[in-house]
PDB file of N, CA and C in Angstrom:
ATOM      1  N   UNK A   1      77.411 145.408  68.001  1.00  0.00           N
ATOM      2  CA  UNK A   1      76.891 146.722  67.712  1.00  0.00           C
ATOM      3  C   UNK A   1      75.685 146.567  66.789  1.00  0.00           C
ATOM      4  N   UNK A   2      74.864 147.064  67.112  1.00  0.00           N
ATOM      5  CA  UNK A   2      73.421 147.140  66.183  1.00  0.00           C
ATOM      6  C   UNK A   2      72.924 148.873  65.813  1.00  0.00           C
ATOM      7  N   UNK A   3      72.973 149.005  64.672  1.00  0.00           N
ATOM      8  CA  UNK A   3      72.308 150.308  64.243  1.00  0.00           C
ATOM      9  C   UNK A   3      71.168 150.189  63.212  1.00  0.00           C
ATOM     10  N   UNK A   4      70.004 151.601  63.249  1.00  0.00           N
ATOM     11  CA  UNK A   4      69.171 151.742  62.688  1.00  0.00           C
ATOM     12  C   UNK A   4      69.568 151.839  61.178  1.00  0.00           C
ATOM     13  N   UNK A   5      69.091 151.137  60.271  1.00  0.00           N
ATOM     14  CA  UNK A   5      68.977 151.338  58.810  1.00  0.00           C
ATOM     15  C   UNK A   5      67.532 151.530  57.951  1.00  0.00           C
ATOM     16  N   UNK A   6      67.234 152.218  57.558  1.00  0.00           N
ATOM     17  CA  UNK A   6      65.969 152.205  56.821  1.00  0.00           C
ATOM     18  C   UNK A   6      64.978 151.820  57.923  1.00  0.00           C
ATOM     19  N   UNK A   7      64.925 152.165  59.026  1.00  0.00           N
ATOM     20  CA  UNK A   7      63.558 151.744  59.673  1.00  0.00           C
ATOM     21  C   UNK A   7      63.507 150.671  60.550  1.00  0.00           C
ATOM     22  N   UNK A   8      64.714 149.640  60.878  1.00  0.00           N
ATOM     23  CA  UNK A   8      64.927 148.270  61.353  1.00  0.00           C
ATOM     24  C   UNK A   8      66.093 148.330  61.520  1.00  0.00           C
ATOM     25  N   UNK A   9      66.628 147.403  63.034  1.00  0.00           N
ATOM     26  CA  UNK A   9      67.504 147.822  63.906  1.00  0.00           C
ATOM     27  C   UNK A   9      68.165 146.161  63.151  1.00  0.00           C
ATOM     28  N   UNK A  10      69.714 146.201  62.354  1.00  0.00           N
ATOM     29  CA  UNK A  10      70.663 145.035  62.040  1.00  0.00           C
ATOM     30  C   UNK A  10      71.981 144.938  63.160  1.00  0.00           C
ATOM     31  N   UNK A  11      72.178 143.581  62.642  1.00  0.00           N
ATOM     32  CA  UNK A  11      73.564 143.277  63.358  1.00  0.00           C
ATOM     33  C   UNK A  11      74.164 144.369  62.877  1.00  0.00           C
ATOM     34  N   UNK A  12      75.599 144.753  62.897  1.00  0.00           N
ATOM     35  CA  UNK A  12      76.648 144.978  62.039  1.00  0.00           C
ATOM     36  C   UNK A  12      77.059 144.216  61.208  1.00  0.00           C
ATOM     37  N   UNK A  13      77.221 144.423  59.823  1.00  0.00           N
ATOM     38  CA  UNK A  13      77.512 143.483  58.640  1.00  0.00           C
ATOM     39  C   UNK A  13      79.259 144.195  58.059  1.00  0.00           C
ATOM     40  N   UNK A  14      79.965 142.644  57.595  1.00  0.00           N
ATOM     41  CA  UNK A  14      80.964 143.026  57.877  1.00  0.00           C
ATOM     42  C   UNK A  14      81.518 144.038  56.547  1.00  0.00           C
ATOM     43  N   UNK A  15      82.640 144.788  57.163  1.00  0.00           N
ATOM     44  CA  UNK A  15      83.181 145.832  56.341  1.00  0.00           C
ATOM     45  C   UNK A  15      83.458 145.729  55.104  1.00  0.00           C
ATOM     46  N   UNK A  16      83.364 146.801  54.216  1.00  0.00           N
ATOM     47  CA  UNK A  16      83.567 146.596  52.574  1.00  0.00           C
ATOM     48  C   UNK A  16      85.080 145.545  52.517  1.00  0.00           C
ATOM     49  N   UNK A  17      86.393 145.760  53.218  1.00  0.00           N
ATOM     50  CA  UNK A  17      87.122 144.705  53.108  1.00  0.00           C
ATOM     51  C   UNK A  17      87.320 143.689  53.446  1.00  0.00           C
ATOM     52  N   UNK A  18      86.396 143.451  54.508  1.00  0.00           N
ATOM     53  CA  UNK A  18      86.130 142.016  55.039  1.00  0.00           C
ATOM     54  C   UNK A  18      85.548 141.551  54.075  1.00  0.00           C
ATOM     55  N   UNK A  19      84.833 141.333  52.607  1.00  0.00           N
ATOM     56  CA  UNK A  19      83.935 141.148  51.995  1.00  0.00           C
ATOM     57  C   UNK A  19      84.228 140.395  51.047  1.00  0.00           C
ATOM     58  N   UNK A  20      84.820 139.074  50.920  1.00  0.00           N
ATOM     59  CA  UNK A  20      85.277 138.330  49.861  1.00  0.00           C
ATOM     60  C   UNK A  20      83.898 137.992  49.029  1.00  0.00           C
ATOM     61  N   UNK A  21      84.196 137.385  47.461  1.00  0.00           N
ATOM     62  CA  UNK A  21      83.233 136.847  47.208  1.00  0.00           C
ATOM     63  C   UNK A  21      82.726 135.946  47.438  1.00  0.00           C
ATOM     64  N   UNK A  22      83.198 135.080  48.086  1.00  0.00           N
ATOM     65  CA  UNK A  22      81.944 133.881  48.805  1.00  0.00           C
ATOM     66  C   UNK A  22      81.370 134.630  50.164  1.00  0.00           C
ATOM     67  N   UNK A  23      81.676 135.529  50.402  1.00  0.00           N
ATOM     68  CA  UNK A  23      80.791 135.956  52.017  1.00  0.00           C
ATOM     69  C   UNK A  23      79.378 135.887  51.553  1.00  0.00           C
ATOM     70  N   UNK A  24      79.004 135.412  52.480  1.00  0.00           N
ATOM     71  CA  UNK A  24      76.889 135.185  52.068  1.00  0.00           C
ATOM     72  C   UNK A  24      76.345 136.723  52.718  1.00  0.00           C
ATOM     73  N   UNK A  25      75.233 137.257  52.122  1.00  0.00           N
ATOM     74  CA  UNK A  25      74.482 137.932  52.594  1.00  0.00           C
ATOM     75  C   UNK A  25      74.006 138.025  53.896  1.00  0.00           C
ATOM     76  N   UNK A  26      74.858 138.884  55.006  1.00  0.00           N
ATOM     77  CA  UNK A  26      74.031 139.002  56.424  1.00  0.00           C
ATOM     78  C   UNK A  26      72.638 139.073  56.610  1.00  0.00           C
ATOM     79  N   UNK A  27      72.099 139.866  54.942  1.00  0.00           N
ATOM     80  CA  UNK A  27      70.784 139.748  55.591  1.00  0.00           C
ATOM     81  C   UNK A  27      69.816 139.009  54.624  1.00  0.00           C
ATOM     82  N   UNK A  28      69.865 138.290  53.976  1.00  0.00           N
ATOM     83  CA  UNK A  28      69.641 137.023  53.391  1.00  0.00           C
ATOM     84  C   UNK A  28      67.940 136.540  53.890  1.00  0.00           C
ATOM     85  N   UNK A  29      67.709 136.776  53.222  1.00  0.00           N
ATOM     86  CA  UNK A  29      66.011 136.088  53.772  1.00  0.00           C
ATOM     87  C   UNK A  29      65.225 137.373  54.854  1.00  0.00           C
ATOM     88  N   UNK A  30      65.944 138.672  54.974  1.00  0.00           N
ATOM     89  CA  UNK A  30      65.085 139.420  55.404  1.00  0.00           C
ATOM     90  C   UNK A  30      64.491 140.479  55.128  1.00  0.00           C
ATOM     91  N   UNK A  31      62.953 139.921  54.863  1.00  0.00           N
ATOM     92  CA  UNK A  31      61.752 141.067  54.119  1.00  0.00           C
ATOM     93  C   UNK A  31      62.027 142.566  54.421  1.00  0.00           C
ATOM     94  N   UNK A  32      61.872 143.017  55.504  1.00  0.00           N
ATOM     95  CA  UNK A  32      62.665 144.026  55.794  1.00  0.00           C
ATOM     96  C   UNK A  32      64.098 144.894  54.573  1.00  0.00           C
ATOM     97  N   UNK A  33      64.826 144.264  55.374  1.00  0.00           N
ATOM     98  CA  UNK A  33      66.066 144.248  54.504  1.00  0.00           C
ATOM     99  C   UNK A  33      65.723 144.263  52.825  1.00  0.00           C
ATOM    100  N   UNK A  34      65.035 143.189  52.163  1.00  0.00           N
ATOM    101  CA  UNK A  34      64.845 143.517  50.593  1.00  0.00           C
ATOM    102  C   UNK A  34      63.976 144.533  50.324  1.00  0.00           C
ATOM    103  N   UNK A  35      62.959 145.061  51.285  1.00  0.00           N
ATOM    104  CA  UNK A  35      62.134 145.650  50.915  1.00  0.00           C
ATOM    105  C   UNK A  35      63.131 147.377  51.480  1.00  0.00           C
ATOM    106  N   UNK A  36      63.680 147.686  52.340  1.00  0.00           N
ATOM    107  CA  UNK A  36      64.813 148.612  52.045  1.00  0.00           C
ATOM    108  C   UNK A  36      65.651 148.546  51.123  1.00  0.00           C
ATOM    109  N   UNK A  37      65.818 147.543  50.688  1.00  0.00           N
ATOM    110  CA  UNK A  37      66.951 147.616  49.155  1.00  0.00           C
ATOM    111  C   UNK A  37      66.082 147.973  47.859  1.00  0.00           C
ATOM    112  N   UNK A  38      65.192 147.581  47.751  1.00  0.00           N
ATOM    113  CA  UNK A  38      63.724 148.088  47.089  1.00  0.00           C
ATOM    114  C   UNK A  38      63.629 149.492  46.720  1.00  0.00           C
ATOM    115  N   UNK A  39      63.397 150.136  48.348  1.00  0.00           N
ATOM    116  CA  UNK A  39      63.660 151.438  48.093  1.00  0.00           C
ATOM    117  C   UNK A  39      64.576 152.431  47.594  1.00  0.00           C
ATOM    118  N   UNK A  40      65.356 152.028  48.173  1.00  0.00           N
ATOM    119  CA  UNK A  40      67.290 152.289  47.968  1.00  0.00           C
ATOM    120  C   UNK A  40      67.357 152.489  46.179  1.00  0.00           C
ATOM    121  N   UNK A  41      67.038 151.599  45.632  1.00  0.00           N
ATOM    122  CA  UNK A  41      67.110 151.236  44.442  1.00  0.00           C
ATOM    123  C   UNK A  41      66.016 152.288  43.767  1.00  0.00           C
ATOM    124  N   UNK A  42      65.141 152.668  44.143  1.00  0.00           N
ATOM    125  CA  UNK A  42      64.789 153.897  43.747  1.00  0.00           C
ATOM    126  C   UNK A  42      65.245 155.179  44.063  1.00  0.00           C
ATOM    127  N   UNK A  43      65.701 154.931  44.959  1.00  0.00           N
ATOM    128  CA  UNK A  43      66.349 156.089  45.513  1.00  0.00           C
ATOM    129  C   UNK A  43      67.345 157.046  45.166  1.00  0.00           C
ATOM    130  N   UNK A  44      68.044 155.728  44.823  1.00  0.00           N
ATOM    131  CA  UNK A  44      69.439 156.451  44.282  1.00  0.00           C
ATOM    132  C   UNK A  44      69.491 155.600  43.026  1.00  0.00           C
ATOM    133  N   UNK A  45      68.767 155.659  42.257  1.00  0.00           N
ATOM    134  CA  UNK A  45      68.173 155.797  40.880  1.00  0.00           C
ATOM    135  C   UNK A  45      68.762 154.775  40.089  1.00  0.00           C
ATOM    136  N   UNK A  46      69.038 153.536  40.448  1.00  0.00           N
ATOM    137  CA  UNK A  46      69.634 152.299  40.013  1.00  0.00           C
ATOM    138  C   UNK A  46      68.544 151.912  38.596  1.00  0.00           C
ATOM    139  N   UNK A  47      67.478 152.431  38.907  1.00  0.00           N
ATOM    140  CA  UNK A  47      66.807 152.075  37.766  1.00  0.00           C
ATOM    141  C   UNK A  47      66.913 152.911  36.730  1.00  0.00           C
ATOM    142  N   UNK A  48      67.453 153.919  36.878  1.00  0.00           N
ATOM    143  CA  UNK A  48      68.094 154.779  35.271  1.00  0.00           C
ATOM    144  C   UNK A  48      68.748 153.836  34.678  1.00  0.00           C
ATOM    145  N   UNK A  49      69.202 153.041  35.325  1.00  0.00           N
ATOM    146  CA  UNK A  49      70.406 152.095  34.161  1.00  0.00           C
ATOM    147  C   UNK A  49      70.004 150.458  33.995  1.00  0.00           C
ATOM    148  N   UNK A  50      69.297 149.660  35.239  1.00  0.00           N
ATOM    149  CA  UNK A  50      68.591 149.151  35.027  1.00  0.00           C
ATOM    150  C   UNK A  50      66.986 148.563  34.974  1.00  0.00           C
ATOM    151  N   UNK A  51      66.384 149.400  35.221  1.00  0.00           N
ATOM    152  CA  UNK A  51      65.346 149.771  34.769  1.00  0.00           C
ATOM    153  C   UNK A  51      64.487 149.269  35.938  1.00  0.00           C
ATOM    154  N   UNK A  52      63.337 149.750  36.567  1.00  0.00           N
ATOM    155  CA  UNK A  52      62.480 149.459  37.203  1.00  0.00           C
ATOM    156  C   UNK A  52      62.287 147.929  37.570  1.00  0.00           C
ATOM    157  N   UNK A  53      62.269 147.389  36.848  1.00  0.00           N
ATOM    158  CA  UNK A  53      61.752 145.828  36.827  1.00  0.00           C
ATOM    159  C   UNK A  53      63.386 144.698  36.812  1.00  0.00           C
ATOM    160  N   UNK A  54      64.411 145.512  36.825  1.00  0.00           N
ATOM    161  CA  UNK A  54      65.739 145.055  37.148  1.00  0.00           C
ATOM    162  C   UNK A  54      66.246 143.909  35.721  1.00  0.00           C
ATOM    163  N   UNK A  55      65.696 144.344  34.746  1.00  0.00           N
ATOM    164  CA  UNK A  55      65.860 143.461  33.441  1.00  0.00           C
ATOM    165  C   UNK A  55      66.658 144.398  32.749  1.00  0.00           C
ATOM    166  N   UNK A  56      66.965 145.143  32.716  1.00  0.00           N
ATOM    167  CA  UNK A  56      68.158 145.938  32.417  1.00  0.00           C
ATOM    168  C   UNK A  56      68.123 147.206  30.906  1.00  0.00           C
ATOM    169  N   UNK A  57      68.859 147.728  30.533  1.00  0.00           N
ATOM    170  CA  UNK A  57      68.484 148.847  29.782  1.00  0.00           C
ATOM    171  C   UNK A  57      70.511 149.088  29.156  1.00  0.00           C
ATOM    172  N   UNK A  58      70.300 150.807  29.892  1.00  0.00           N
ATOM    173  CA  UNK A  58      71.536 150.812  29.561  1.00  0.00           C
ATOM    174  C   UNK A  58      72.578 150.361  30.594  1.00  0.00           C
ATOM    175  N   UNK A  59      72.330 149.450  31.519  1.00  0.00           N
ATOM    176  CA  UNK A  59      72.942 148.545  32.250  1.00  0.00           C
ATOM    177  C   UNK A  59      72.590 147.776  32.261  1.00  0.00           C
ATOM    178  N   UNK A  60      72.829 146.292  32.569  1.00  0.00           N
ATOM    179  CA  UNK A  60      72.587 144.818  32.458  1.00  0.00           C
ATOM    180  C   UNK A  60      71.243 143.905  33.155  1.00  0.00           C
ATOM    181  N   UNK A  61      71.128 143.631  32.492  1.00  0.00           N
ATOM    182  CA  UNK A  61      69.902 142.888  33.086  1.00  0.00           C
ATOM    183  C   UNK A  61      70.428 142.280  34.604  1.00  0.00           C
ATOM    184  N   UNK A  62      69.535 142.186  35.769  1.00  0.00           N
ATOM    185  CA  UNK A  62      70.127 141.536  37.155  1.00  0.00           C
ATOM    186  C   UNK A  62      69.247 140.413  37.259  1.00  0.00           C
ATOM    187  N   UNK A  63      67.885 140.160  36.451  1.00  0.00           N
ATOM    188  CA  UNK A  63      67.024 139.156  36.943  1.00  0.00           C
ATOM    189  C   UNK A  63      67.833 137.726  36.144  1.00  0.00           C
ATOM    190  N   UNK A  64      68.641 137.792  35.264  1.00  0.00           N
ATOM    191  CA  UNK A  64      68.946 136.677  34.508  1.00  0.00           C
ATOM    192  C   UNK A  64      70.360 136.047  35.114  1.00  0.00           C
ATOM    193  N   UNK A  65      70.986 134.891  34.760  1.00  0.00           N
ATOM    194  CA  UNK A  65      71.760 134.313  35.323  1.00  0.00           C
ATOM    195  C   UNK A  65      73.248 134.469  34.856  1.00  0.00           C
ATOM    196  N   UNK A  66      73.539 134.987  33.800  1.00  0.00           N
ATOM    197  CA  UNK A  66      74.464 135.500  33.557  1.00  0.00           C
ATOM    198  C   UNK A  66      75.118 136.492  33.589  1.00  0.00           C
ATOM    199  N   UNK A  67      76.323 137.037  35.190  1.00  0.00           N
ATOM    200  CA  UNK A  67      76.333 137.935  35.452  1.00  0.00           C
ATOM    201  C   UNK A  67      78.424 138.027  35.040  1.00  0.00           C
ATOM    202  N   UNK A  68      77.945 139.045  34.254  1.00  0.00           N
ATOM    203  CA  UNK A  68      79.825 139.111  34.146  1.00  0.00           C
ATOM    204  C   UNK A  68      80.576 139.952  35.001  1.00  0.00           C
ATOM    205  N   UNK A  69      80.224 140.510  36.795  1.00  0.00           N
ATOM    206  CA  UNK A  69      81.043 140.372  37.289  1.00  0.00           C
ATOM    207  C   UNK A  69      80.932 139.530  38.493  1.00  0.00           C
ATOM    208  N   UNK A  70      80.257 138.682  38.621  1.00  0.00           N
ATOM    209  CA  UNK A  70      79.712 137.329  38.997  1.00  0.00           C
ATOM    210  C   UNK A  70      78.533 137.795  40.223  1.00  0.00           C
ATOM    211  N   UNK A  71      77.871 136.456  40.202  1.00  0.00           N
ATOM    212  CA  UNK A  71      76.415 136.523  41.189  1.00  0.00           C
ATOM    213  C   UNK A  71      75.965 136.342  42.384  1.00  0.00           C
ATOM    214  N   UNK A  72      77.822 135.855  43.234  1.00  0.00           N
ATOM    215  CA  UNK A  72      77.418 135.302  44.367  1.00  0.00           C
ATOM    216  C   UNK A  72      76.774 136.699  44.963  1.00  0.00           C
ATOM    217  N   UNK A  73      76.926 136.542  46.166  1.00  0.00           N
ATOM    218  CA  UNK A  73      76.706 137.551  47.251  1.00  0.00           C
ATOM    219  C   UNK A  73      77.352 138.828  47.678  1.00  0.00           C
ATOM    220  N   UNK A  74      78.785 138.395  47.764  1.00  0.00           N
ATOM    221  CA  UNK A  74      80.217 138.893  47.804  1.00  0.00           C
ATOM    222  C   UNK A  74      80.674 139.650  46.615  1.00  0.00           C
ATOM    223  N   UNK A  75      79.754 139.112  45.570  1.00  0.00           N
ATOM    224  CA  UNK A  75      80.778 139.725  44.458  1.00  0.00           C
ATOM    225  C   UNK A  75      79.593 140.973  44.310  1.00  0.00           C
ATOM    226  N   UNK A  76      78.219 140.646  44.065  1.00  0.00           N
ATOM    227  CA  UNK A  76      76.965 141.658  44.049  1.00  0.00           C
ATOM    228  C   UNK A  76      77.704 143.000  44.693  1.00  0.00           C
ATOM    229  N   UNK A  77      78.097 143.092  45.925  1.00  0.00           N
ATOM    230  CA  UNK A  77      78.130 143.736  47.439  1.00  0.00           C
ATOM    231  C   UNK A  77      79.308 144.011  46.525  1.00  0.00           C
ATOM    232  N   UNK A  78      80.410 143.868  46.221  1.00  0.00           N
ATOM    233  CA  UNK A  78      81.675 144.242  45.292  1.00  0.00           C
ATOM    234  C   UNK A  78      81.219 145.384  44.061  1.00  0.00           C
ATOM    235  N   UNK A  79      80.734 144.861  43.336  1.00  0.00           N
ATOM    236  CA  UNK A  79      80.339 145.173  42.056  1.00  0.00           C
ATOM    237  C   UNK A  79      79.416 146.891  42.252  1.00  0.00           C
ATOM    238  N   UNK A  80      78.676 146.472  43.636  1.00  0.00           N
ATOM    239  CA  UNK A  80      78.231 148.209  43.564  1.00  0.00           C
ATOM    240  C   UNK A  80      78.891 148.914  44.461  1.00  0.00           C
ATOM    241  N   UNK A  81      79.552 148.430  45.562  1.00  0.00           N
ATOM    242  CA  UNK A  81      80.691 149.087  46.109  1.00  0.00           C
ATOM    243  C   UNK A  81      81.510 149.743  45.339  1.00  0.00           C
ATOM    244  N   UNK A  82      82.364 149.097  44.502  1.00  0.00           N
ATOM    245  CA  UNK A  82      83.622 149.753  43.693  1.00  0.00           C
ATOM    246  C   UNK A  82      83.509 149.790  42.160  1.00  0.00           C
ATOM    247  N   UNK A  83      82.114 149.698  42.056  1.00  0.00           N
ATOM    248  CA  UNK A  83      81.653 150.082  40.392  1.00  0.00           C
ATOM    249  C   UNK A  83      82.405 148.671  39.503  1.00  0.00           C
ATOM    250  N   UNK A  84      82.356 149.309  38.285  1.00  0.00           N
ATOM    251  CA  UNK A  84      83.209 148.495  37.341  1.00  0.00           C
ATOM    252  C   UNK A  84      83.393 149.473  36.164  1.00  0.00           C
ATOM    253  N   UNK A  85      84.354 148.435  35.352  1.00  0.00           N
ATOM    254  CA  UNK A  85      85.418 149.421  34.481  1.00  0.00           C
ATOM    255  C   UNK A  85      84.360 149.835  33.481  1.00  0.00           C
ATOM    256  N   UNK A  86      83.079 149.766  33.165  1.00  0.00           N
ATOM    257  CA  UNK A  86      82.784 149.411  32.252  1.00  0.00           C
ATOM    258  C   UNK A  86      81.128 150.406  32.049  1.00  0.00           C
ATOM    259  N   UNK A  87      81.184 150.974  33.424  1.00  0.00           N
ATOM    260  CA  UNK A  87      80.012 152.346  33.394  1.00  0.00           C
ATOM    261  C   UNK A  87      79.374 151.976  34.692  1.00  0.00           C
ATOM    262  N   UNK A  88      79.531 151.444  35.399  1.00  0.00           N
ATOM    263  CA  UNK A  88      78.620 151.095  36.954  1.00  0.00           C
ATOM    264  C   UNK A  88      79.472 151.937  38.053  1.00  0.00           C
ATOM    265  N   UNK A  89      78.964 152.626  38.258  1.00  0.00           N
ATOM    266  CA  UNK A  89      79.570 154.084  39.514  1.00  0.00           C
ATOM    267  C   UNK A  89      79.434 153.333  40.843  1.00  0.00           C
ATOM    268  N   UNK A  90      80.989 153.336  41.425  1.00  0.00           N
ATOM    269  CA  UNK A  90      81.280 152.953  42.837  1.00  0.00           C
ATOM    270  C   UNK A  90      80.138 153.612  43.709  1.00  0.00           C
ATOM    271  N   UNK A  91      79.964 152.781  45.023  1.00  0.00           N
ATOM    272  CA  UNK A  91      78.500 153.181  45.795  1.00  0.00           C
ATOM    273  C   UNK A  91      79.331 153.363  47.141  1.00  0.00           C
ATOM    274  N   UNK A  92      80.712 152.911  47.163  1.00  0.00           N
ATOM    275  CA  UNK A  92      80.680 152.979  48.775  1.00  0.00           C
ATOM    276  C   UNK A  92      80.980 154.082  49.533  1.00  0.00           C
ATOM    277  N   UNK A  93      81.300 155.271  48.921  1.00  0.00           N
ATOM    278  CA  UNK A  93      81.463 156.651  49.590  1.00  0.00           C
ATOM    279  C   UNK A  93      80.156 157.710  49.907  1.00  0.00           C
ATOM    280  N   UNK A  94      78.677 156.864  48.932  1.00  0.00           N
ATOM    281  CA  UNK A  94      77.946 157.343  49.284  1.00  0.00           C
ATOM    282  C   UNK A  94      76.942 156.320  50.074  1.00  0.00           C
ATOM    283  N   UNK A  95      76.735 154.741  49.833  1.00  0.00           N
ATOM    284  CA  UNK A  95      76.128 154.055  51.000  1.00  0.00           C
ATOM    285  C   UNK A  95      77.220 152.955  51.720  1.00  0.00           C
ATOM    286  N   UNK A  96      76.242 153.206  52.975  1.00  0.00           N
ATOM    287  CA  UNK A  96      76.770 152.089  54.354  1.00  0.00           C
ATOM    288  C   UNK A  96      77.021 150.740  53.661  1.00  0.00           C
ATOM    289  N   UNK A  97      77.823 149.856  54.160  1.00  0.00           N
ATOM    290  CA  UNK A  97      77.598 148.198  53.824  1.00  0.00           C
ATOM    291  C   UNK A  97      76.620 147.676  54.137  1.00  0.00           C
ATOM    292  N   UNK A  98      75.514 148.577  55.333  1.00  0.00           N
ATOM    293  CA  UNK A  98      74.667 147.808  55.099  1.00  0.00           C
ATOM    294  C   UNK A  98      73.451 148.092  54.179  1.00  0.00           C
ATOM    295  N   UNK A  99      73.775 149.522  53.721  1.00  0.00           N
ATOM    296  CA  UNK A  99      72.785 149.594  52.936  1.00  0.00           C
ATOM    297  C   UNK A  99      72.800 148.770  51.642  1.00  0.00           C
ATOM    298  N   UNK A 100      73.922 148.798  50.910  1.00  0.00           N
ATOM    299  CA  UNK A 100      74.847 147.831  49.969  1.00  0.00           C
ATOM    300  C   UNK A 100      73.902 146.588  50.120  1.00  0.00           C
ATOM    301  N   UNK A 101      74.262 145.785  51.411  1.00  0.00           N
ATOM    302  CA  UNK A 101      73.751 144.505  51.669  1.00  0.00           C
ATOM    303  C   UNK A 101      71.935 144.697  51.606  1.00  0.00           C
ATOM    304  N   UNK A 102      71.493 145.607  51.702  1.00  0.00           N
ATOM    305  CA  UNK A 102      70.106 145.784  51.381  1.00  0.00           C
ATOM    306  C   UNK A 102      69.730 145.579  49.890  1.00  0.00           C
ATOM    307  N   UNK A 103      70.579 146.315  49.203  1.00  0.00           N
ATOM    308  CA  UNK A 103      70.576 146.423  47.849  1.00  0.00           C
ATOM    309  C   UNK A 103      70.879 145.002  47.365  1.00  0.00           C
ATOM    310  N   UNK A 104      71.543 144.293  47.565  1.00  0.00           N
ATOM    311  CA  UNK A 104      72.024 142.645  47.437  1.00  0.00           C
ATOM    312  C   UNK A 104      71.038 142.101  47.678  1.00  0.00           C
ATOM    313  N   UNK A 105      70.314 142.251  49.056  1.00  0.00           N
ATOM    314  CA  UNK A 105      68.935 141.522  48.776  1.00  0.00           C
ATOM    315  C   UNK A 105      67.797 141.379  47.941  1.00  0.00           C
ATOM    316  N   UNK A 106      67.357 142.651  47.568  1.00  0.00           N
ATOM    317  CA  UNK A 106      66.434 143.038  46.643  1.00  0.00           C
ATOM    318  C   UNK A 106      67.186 142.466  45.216  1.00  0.00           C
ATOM    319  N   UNK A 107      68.482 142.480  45.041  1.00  0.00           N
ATOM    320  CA  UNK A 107      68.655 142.077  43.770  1.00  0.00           C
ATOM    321  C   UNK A 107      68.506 140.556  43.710  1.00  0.00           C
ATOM    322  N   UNK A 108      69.137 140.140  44.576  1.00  0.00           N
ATOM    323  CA  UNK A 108      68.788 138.795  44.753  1.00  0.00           C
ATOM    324  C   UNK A 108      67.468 138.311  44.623  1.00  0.00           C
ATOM    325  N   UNK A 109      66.547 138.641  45.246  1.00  0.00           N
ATOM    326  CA  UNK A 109      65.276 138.335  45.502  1.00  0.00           C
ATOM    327  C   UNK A 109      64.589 138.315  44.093  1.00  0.00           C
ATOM    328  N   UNK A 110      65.067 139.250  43.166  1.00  0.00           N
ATOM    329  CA  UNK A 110      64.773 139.387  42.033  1.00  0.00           C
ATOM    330  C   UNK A 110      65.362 138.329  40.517  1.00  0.00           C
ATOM    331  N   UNK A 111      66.646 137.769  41.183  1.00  0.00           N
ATOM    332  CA  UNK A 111      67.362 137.279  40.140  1.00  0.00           C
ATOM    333  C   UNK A 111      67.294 135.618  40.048  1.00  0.00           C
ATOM    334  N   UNK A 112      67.269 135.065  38.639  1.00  0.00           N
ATOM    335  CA  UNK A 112      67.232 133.970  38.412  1.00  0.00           C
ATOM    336  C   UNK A 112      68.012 133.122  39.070  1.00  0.00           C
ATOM    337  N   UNK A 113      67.522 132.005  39.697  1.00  0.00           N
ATOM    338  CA  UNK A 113      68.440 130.794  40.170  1.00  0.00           C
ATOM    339  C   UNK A 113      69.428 130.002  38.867  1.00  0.00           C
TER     340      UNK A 113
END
């Protein structure tokens, strides 16, 4: 199954519970894809909390390497899915997994090795 997201036609990426933390990014290396997570991230205003430039404010910095609810791929795609205890508002009742996985890219793309 392939559907339109932001402008560009993806596989299907797998479901919020298929989604362990080692699952890698379906869309991993695609410009497209980060540059919809880009938007997304303005969109639905991710930068109120961490700020435009993704170095963080009154939420955590994402460009640096120390992430306390961890950095793989799986856990990213986790972490804004079902929020955390700690002030980060669950995303998955209002975006797709694949938009999620858009958002994973752009953060990625942004964050320290």
């Amino acid at each position: 199954m392939r559907k339109l997201v932001i402008g560009f036609l993806l596989a299907a990426s797998p479901a919020l519970a298929q989604v362990a933390p080692d699952t890698p990014n379906p869309l991993a290396g695609n410009a497209d894809a980060t540059e919809a997570g880009h938007v997304l991230f303005g969109k639905m205003n991710c930068a109120g909390c961490h700020a435009y430039d993704l170095t963080g404010g009154m939420g955590p910095d994402l460009t640096d390497a120390s992430w306390l609810y961890g950095g793989k791929p799986g856990e990213i795609f986790h972490t804004i899915a079902e929020g955390t205890p700690r002030g980060m508002p669950a995303w998955k009742d209002k975006l797709a997994p694949d938009q999620i996985w858009q958002l994973v890219s752009y953060i990625q793309s942004k964050k320290a090795n």
